[in-house]
PDB file of N, CA and C in Angstrom:
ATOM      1  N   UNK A   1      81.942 -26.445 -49.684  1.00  0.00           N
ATOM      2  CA  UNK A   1      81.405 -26.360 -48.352  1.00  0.00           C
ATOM      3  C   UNK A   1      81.618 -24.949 -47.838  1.00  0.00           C
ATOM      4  N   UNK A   2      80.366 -24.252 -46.941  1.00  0.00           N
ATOM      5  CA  UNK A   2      80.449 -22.859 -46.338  1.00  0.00           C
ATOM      6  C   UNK A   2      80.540 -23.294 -45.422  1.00  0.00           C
ATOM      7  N   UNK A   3      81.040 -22.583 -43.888  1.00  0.00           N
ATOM      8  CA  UNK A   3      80.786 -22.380 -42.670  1.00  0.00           C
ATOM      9  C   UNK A   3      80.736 -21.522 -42.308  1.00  0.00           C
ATOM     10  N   UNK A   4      79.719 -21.037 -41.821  1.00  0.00           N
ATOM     11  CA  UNK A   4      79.286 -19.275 -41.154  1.00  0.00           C
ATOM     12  C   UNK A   4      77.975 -19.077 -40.911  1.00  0.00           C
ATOM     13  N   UNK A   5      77.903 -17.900 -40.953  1.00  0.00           N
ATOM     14  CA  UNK A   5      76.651 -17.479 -40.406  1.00  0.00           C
ATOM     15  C   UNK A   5      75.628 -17.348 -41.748  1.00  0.00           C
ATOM     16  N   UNK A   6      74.754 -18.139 -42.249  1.00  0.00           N
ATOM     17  CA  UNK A   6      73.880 -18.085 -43.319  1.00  0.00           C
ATOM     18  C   UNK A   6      72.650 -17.518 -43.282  1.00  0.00           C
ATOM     19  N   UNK A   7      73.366 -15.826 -43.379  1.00  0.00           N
ATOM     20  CA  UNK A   7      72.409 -14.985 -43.389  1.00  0.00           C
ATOM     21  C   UNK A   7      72.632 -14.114 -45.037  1.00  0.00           C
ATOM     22  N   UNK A   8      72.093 -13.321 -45.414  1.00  0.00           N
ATOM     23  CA  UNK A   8      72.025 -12.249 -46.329  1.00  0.00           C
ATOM     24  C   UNK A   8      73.618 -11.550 -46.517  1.00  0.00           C
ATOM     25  N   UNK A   9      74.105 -11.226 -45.330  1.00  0.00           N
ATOM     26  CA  UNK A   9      75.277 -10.433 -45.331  1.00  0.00           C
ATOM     27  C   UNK A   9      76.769 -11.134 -45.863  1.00  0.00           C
ATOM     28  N   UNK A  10      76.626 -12.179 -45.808  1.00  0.00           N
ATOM     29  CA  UNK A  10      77.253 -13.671 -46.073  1.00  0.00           C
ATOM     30  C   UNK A  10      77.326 -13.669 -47.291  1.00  0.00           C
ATOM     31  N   UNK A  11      76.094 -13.562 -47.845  1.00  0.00           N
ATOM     32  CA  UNK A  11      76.646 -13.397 -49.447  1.00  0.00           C
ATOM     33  C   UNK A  11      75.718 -15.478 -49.807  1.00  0.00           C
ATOM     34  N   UNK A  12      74.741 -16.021 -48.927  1.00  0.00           N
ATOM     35  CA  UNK A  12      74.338 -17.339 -49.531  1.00  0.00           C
ATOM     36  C   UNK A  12      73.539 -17.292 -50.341  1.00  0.00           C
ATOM     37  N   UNK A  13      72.229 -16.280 -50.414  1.00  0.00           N
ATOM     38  CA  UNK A  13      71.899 -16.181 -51.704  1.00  0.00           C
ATOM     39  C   UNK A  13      72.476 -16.070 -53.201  1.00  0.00           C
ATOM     40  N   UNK A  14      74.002 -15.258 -52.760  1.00  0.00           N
ATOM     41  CA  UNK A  14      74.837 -15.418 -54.219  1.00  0.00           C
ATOM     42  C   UNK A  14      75.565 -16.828 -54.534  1.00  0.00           C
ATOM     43  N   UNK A  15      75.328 -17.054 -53.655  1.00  0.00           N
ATOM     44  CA  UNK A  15      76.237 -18.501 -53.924  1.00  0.00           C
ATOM     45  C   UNK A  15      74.936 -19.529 -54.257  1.00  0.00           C
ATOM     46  N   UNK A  16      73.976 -19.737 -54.108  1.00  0.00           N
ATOM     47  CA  UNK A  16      72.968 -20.144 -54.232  1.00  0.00           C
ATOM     48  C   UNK A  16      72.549 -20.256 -55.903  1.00  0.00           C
ATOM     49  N   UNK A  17      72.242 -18.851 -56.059  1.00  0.00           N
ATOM     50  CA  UNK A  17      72.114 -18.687 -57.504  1.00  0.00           C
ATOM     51  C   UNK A  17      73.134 -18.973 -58.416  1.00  0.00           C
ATOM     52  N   UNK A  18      75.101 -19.006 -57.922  1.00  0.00           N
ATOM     53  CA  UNK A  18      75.703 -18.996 -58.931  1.00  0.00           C
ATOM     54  C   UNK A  18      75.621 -20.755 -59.114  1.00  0.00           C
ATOM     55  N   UNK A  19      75.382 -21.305 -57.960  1.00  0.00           N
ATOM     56  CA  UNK A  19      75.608 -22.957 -58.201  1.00  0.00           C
ATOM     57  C   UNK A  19      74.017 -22.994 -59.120  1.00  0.00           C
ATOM     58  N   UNK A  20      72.849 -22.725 -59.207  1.00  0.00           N
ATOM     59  CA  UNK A  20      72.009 -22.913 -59.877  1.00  0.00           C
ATOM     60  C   UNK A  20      72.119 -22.630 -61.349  1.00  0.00           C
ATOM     61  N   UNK A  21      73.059 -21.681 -61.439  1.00  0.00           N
ATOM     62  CA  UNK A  21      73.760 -21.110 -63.209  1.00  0.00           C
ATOM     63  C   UNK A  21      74.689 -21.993 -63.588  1.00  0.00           C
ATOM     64  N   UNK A  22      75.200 -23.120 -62.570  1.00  0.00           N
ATOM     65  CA  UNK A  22      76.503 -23.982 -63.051  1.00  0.00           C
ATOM     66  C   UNK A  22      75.467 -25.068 -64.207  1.00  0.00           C
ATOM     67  N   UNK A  23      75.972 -25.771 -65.270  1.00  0.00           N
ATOM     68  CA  UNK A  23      75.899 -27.047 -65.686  1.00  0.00           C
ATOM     69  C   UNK A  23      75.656 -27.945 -64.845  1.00  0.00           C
ATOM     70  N   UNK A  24      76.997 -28.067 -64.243  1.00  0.00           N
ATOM     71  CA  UNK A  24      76.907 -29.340 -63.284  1.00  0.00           C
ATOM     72  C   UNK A  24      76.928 -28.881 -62.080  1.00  0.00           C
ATOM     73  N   UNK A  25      76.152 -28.784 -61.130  1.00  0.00           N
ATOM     74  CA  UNK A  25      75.631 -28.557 -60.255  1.00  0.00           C
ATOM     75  C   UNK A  25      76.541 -29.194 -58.969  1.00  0.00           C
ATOM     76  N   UNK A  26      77.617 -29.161 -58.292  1.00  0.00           N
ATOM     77  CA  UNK A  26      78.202 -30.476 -57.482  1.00  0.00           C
ATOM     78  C   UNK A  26      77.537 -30.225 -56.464  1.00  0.00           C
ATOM     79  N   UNK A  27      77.548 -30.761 -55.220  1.00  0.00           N
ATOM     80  CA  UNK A  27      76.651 -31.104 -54.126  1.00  0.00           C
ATOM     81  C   UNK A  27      77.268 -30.046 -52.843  1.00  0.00           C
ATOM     82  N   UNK A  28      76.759 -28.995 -52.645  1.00  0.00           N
ATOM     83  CA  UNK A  28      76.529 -28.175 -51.413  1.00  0.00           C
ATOM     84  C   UNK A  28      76.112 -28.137 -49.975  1.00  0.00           C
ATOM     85  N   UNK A  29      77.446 -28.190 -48.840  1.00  0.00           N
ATOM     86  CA  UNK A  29      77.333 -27.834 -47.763  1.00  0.00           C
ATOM     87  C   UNK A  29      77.249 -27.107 -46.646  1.00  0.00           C
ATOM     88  N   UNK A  30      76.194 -26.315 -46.252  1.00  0.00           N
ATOM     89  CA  UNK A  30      76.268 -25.345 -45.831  1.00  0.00           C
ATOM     90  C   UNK A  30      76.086 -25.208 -44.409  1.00  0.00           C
ATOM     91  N   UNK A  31      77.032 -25.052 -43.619  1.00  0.00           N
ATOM     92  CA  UNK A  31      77.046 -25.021 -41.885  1.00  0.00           C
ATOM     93  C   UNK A  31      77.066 -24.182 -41.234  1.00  0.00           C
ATOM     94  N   UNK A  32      76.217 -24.187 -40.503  1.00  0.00           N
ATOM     95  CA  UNK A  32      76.633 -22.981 -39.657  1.00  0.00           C
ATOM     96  C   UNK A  32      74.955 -22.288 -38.810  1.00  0.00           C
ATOM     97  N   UNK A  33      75.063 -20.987 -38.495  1.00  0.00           N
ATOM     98  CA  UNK A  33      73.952 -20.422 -38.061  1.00  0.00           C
ATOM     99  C   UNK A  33      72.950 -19.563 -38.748  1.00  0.00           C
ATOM    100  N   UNK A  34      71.565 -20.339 -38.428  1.00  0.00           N
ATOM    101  CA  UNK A  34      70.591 -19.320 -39.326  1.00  0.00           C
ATOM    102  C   UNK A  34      70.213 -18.320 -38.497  1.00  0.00           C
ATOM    103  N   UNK A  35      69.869 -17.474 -39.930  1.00  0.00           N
ATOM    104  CA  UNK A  35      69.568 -15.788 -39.109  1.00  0.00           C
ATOM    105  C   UNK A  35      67.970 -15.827 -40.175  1.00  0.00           C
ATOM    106  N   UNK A  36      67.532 -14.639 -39.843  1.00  0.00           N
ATOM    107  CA  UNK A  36      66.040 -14.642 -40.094  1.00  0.00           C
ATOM    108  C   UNK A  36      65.821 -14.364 -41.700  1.00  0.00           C
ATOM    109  N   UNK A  37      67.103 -13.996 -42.179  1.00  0.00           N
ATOM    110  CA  UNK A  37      66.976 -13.776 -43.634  1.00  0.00           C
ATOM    111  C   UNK A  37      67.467 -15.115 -44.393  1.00  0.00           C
ATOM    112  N   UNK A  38      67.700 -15.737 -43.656  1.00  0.00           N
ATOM    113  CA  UNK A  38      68.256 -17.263 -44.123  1.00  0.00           C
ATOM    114  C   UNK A  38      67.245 -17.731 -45.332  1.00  0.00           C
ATOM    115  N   UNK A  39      68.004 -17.725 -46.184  1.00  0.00           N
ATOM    116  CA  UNK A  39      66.556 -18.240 -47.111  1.00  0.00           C
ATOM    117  C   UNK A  39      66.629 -19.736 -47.268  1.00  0.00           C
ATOM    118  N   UNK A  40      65.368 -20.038 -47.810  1.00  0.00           N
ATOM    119  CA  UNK A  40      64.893 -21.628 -47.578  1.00  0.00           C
ATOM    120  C   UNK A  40      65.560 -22.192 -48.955  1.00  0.00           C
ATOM    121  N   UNK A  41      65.632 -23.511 -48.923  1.00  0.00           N
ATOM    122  CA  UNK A  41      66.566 -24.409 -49.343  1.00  0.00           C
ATOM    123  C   UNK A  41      65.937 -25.404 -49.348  1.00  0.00           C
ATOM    124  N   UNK A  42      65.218 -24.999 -51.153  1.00  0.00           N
ATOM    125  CA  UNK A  42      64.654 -26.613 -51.820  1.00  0.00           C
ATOM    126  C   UNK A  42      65.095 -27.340 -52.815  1.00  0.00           C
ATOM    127  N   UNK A  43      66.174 -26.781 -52.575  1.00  0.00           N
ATOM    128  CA  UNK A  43      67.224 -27.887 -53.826  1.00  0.00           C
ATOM    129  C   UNK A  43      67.689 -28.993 -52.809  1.00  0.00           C
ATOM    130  N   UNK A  44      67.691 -30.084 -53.525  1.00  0.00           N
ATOM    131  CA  UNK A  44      68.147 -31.716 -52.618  1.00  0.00           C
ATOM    132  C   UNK A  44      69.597 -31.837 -52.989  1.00  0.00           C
ATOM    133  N   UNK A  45      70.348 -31.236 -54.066  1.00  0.00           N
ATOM    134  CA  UNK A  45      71.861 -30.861 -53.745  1.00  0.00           C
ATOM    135  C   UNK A  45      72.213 -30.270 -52.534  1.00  0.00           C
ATOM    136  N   UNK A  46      71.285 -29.541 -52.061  1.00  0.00           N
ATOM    137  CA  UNK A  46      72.312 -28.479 -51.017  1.00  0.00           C
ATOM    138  C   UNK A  46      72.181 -28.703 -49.744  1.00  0.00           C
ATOM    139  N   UNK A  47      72.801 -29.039 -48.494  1.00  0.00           N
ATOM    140  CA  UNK A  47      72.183 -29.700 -47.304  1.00  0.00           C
ATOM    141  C   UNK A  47      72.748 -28.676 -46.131  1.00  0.00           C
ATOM    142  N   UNK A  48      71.828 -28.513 -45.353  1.00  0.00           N
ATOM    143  CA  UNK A  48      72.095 -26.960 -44.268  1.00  0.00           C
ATOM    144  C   UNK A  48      71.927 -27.701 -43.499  1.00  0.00           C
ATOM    145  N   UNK A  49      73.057 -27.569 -42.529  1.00  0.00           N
ATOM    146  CA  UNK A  49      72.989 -28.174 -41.317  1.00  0.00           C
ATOM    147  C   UNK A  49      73.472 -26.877 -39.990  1.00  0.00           C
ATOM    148  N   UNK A  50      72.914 -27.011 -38.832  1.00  0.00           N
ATOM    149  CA  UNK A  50      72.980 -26.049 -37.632  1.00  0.00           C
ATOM    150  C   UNK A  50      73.265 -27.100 -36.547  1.00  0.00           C
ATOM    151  N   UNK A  51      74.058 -26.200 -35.930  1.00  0.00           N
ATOM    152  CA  UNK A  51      74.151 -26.843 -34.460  1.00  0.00           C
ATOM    153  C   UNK A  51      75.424 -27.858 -34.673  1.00  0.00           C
ATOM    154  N   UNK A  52      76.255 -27.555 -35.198  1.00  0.00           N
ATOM    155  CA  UNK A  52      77.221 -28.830 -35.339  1.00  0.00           C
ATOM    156  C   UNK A  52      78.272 -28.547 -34.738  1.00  0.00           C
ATOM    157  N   UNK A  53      78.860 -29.615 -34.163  1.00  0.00           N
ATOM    158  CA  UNK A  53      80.403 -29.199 -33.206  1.00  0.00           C
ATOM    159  C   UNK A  53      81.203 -28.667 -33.879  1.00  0.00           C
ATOM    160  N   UNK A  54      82.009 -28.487 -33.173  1.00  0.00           N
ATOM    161  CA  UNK A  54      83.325 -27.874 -33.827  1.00  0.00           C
ATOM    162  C   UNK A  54      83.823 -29.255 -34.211  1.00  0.00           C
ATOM    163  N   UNK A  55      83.623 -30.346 -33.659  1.00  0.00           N
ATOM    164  CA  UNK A  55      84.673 -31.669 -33.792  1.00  0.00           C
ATOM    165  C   UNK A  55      84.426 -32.043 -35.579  1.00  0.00           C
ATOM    166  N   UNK A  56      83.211 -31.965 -35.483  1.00  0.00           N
ATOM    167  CA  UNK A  56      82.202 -32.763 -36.629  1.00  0.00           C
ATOM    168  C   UNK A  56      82.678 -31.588 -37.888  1.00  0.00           C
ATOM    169  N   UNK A  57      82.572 -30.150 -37.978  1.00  0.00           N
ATOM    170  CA  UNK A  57      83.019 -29.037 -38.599  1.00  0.00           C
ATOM    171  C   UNK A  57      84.165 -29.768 -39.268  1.00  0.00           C
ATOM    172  N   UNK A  58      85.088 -29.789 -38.538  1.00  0.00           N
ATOM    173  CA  UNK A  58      86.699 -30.028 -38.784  1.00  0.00           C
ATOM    174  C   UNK A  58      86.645 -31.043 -39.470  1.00  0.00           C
ATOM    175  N   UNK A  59      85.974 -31.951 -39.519  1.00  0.00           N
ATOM    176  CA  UNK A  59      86.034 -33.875 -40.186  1.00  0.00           C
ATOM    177  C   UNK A  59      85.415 -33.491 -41.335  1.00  0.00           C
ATOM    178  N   UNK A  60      84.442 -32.368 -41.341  1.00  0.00           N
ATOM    179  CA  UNK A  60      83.676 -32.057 -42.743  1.00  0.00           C
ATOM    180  C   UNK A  60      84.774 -31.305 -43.472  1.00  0.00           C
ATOM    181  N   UNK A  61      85.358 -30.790 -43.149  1.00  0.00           N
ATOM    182  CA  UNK A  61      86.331 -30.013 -44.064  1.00  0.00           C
ATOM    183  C   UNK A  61      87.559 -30.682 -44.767  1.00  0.00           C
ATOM    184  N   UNK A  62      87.726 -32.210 -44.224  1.00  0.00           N
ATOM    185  CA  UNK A  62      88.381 -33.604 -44.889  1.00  0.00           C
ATOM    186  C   UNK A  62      87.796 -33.732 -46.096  1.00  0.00           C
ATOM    187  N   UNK A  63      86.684 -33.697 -45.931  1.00  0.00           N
ATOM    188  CA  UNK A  63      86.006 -34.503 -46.774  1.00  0.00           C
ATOM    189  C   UNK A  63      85.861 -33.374 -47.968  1.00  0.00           C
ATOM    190  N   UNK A  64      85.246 -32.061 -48.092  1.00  0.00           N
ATOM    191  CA  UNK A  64      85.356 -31.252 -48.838  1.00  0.00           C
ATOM    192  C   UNK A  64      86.145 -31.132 -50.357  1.00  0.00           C
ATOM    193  N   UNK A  65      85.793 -30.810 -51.184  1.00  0.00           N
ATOM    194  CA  UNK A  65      86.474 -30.366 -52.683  1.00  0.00           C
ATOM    195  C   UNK A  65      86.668 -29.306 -52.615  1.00  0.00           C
ATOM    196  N   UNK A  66      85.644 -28.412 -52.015  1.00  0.00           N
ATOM    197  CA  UNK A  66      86.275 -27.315 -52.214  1.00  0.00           C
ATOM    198  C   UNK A  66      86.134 -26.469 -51.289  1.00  0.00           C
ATOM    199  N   UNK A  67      86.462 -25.328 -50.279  1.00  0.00           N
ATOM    200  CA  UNK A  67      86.115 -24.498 -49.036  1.00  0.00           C
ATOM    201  C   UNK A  67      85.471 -22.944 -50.018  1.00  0.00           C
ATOM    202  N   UNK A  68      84.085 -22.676 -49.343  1.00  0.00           N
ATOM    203  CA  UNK A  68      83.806 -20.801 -50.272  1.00  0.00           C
ATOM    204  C   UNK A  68      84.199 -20.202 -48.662  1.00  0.00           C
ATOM    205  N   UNK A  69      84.456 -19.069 -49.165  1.00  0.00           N
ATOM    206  CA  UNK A  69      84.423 -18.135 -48.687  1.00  0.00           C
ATOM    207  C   UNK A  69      83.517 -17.078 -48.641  1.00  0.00           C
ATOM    208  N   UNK A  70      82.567 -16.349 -48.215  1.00  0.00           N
ATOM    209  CA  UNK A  70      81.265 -15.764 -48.240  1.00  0.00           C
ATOM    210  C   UNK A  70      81.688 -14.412 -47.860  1.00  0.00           C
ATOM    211  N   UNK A  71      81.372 -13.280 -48.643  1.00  0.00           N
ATOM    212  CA  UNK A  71      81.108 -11.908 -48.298  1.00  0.00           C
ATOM    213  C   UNK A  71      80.738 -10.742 -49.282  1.00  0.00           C
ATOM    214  N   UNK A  72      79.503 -10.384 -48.770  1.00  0.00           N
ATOM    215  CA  UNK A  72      79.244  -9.150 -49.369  1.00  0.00           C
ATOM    216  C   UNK A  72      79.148  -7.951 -48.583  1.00  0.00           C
TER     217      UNK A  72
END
């Protein structure tokens, strides 16, 4: 799971492509705010969600395997 700003500078296109180079592919969450370089997202693994509380954030990060960290 990401949380941030899912733009270019973020680094989601790299993370994008490295989960597309995995074998097994596990299932991708990505939260947070789109910016205009946000690229589109047609894989049905990966689910982008905006606008989410902080409450709902925090309960997603329970649930999580694993937390990325994003930066280029």
């Amino acid at each position: 799971m990401f949380v941030g700003a899912l733009g270019r500078h973020k680094g989601i296109e790299v993370l994008l492509e490295a989960r597309r180079m995995m074998r097994r592919q596990p299932p991708l969450v990505l939260i947070g705010t789109p910016h205009a370089d946000t690229p589109p997202i047609g894989d049905p693994g990966v689910i982008m969600a905006h606008s989410v509380p902080n409450s709902e954030v925090m309960a997603s990060w329970l649930h999580a395997s694993i937390a990325i960290v994003l930066s280029v």
